[in-house]
Protein backbone atom coordinates (compact mmCIF):
# COMPACT_ATOMS: atom_id res chain seq x y z
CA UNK A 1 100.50 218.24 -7.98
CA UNK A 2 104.24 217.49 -8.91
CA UNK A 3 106.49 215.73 -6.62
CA UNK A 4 108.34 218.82 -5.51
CA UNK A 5 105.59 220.36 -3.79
CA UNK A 6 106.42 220.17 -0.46
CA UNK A 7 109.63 222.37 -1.01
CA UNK A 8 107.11 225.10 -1.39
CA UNK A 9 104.91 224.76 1.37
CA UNK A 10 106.24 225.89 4.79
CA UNK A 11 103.72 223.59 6.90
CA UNK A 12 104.88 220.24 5.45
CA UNK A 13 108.22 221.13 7.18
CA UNK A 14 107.13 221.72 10.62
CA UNK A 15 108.93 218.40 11.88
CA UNK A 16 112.58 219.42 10.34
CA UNK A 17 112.50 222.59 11.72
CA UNK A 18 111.33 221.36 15.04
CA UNK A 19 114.49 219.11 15.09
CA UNK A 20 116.54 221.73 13.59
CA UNK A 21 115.94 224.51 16.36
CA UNK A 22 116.00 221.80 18.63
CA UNK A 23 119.56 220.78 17.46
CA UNK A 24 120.86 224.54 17.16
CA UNK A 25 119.92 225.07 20.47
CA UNK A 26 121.76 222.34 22.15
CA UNK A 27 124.83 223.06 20.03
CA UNK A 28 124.43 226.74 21.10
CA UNK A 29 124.76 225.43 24.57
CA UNK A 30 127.77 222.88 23.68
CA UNK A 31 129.62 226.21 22.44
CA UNK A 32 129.22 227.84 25.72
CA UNK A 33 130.96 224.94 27.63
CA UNK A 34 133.47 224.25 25.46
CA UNK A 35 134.65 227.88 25.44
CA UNK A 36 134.12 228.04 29.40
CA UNK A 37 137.12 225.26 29.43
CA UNK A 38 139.46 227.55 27.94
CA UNK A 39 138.12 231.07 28.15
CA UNK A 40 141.18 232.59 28.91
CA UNK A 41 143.32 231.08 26.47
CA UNK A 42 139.96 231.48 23.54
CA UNK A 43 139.54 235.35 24.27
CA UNK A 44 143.56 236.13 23.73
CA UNK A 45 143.52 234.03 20.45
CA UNK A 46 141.96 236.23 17.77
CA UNK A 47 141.57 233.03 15.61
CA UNK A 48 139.47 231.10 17.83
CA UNK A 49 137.73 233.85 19.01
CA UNK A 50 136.91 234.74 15.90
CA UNK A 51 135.90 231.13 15.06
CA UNK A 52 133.17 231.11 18.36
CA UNK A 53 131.83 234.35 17.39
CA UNK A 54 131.17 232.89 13.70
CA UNK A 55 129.86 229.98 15.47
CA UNK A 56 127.59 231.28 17.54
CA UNK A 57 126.62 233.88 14.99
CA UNK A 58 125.83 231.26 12.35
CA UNK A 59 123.96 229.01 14.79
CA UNK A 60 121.75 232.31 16.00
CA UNK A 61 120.63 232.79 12.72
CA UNK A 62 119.40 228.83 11.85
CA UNK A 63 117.67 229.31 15.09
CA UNK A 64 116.00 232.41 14.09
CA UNK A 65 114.95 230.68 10.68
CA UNK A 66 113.56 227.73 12.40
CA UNK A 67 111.32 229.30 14.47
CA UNK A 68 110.12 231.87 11.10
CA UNK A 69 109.30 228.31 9.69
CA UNK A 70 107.12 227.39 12.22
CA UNK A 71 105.27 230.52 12.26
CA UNK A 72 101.61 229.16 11.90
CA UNK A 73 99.92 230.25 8.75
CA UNK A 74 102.73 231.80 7.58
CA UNK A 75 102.60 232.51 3.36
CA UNK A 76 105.30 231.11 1.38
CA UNK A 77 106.34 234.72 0.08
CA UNK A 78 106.68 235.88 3.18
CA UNK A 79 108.97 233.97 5.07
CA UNK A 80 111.15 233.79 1.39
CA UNK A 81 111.16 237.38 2.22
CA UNK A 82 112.31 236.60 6.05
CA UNK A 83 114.77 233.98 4.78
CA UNK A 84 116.86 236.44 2.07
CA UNK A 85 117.28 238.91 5.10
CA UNK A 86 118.83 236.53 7.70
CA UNK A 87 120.78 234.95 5.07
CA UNK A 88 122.04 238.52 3.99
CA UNK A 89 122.69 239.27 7.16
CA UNK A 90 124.97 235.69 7.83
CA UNK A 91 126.82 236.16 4.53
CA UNK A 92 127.65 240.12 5.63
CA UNK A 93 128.29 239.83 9.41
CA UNK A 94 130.88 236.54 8.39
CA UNK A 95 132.58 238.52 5.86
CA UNK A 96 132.94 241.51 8.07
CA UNK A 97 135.04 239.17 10.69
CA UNK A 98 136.87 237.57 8.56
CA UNK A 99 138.30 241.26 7.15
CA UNK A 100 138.81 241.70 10.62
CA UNK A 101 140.71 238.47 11.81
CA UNK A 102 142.69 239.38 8.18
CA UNK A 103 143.57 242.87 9.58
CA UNK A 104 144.65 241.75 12.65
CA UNK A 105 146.62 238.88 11.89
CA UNK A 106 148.42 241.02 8.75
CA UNK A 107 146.78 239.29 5.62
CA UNK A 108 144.35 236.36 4.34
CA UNK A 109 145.65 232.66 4.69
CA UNK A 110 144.27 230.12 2.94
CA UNK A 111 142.01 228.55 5.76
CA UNK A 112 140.46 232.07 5.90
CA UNK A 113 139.77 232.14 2.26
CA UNK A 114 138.49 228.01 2.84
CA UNK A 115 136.21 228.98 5.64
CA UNK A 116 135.03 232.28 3.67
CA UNK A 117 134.43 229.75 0.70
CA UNK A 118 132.37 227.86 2.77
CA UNK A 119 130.31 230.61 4.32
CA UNK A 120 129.39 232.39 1.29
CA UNK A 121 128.61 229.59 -0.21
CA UNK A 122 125.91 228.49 2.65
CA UNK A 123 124.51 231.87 2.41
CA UNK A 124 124.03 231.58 -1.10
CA UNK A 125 122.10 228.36 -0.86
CA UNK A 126 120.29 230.25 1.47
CA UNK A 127 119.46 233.10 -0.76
CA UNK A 128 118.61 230.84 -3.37
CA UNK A 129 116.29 228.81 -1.17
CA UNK A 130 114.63 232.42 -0.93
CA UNK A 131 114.53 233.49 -4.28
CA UNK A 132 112.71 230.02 -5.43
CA UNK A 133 110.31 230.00 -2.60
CA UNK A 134 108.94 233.35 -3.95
CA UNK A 135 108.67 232.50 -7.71
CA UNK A 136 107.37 228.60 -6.44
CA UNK A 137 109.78 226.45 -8.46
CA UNK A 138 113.45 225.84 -8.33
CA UNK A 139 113.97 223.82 -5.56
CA UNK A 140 112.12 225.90 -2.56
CA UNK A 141 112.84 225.06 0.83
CA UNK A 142 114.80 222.15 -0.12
CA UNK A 143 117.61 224.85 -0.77
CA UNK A 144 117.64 226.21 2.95
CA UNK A 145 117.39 222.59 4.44
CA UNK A 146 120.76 221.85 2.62
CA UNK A 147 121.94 225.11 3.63
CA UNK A 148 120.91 224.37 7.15
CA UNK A 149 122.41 221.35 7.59
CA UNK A 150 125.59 222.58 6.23
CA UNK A 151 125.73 225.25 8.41
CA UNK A 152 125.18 222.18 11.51
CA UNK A 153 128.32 219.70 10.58
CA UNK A 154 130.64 223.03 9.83
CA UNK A 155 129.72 224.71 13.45
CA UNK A 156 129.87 220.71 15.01
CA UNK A 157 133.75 220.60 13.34
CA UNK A 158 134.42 223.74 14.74
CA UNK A 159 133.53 223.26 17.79
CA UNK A 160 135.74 220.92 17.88
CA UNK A 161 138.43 222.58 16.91
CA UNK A 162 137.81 225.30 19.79
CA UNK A 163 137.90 222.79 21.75
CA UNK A 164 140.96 219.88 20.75
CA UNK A 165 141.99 221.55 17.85
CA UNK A 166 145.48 222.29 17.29
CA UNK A 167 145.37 226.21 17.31
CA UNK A 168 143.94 225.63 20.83
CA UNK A 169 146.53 222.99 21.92
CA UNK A 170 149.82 225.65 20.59
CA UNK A 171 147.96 228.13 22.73
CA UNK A 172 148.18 226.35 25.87
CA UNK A 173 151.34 225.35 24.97
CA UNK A 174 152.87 228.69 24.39
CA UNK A 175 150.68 229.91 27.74
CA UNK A 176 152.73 226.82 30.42
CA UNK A 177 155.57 228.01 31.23
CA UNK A 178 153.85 231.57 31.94
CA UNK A 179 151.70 229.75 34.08
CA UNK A 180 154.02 227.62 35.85
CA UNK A 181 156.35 230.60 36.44
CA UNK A 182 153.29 232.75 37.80
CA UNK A 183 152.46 229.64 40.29
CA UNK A 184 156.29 229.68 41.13
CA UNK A 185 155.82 232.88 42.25
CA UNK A 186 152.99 232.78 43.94
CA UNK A 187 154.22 229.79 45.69
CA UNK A 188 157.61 231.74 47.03
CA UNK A 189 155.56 234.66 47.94
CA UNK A 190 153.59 232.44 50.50
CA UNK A 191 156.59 230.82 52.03
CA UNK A 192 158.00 234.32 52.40
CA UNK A 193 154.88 235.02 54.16
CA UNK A 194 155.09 231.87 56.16
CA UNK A 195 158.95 232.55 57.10
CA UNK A 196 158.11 236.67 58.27
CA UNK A 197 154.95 235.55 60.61
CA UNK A 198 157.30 232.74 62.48
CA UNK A 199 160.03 235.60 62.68
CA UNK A 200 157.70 237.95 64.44
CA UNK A 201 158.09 237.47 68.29
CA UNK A 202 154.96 236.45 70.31
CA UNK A 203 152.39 239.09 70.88
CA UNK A 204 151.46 239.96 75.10
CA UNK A 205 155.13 238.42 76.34
């Protein structure tokens, strides 16, 4: 037995991927809140949309491979098998919304080609992770854990970034003064209402 063994052998992991799907779900959760603060504001910005559908995307899928790990009794071959498709399936739905964020805002910028960088490159450490669990040598699930926890600190940092971050804080900027006139407004219109009703002479006299 070498010392690599355990990257092979789906069972010796049940504790990581316990805290793993543990951890994806709470941040699944922490996503929901922090885009409930500013839902308005996140849904008109196709950036940070964008960025919270990614996030909650990516996080889905580490969920999904947590609890394939922890299928009892599963065979090594098979949840390689498992693992390529929901990696396939990260690396194609992430470059699908980035084309679309790039169509919509009029061309790539360089934090779109960063944070395409990044994705691909998770997914590929994924697919790897795959590939080696099947053949039983090159690294195994050692791969996906690295892949995994990747995936965690990027969607924690983005999160963020949905929440404080400065696209979020020029998009509240750029919405005040539409807000403050709209509460002007709404503010005269009530006083209007206020003046017409002490106008109106007495009803019964």
């Amino acid at each position: 037995m070498g010392p690599l063994d355990f990257a092979y052998r789906p069972d010796d992991w049940h504790d990581f991927y316990v805290a793993l799907a543990g951890v994806s779900g709470a941040l699944l959760g922490l996503i929901f809140v922090a885009v409930s603060l500013h839902l308005e504001t996140v849904s008109r910005h196709p950036v940070l949309r964008n960025r919270v559908r990614l996030n909650l995307f990516g996080l889905s899928l580490i969920l999904v491979i947590a609890m394939a790990c922890l299928i009892p009794r599963q065979g090594a071959r098979a949840l390689a098998v498992e693992m390529a498709v929901i990696w396939l399936a990260d690396v194609t739905f992430g470059i699908f919304s980035q084309w679309r964020l790039s169509k919509a805002l009029g061309g790539l910028s360089s934090a779109m080609i960063f944070r395409t960088s990044i994705l691909t490159t998770v997914a590929a450490l994924g697919i790897i992770s795959a590939v080696t669990l099947w053949i039983g040598v090159g690294g195994g699930l050692l791969w996906n854990a690295a892949a995994a926890v990747i995936t965690v600190v990027v969607v924690i940092a983005n999160t963020w970034n949905v929440s404080f971050g400065p696209e979020l804080q020029a998009a509240l900027q750029r919405e005040e003064p539409r807000s403050k006139e709209t509460r002007d407004r709404a503010s005269q219109a009530a006083h209007t209402r206020r003046g017409v009703v002490r106008e109106q002479p007495g009803r019964g006299v």
